[in-house]
Protein backbone atom coordinates (compact mmCIF):
# COMPACT_ATOMS: atom_id res chain seq x y z
CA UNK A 1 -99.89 199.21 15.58
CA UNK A 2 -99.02 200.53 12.30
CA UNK A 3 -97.67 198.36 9.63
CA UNK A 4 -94.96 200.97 9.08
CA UNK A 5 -93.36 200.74 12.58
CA UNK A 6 -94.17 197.35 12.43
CA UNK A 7 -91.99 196.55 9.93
CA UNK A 8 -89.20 199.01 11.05
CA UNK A 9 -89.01 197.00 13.92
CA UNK A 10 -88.62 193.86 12.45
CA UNK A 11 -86.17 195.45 10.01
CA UNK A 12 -84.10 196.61 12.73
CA UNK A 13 -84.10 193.47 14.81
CA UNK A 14 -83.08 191.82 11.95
CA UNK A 15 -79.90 194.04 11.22
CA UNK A 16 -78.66 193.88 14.88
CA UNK A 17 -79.32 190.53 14.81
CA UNK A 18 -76.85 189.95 11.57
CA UNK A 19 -74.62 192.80 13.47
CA UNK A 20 -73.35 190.80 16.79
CA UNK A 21 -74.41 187.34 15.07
CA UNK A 22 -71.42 187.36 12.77
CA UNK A 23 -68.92 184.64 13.21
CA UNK A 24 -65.81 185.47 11.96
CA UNK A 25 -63.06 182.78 11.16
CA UNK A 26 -59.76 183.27 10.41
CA UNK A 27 -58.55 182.34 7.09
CA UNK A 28 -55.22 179.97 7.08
CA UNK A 29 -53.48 178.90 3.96
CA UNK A 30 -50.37 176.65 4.09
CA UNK A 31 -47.92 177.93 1.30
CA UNK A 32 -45.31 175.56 0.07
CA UNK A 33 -41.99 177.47 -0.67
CA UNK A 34 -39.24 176.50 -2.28
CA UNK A 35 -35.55 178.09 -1.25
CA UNK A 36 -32.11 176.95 -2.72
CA UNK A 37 -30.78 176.35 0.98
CA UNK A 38 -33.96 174.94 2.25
CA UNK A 39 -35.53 171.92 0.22
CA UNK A 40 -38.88 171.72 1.43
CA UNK A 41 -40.46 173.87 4.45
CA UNK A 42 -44.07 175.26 5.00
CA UNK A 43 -44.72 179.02 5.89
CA UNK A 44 -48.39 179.60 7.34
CA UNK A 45 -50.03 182.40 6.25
CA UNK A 46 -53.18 184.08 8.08
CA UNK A 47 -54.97 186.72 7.31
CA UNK A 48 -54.75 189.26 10.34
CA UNK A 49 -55.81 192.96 11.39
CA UNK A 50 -52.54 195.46 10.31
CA UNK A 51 -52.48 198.03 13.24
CA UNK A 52 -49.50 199.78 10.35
CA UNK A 53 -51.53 199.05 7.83
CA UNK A 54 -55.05 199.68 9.26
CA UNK A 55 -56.26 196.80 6.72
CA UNK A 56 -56.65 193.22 6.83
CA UNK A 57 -53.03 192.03 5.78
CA UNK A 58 -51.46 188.52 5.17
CA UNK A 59 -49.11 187.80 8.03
CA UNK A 60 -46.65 185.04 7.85
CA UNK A 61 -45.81 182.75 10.99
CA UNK A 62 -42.27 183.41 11.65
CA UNK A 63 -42.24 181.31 14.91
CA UNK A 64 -44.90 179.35 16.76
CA UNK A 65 -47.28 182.45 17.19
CA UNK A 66 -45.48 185.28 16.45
CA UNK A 67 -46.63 186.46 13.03
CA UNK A 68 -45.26 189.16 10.52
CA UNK A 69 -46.90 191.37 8.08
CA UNK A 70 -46.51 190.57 4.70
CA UNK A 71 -46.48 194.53 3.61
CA UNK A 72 -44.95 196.31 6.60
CA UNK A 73 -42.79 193.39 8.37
CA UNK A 74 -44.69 194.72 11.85
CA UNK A 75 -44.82 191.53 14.16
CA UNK A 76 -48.02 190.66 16.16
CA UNK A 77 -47.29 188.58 19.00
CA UNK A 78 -49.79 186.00 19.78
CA UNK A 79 -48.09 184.00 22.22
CA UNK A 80 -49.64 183.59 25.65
CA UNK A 81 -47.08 185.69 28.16
């Protein structure tokens, strides 16, 4: 075996194997707002996948899994149905 193909080989085992090995985790940040009505509340942001936007956006939780984009106001829905 050549050293060449040898080492292609383990080159592209190696990428495919960092390919479909990712993890990916979902980043959540609790932002503390302050409103003149409200005193004190909490808003969770999470970064999500804009179908608008075609980006990763920050959505904020506007109910118990139903988020909104930060940039577009399009709501994903990630409530069990």
């Amino acid at each position: 075996m050549d050293w060449i193909s040898f080492s292609t080989g383990i080159l592209s085992a190696a990428m495919a194997f960092a390919l479909f090995s990712g993890s990916e985790k979902e980043d959540v940040e609790i932002d503390e707002e302050m409103d003149s009505a409200e005193c004190d509340y909490s808003v969770r942001h999470v970064t999500l996948s804009c179908q608008t936007c075609r980006k990763l956006k920050r959505h904020k939780e506007v109910s118990h899994n139903l988020f909104q984009c930060v940039k577009c106001k399009r709501h994903v829905d990630l409530r069990v149905s």
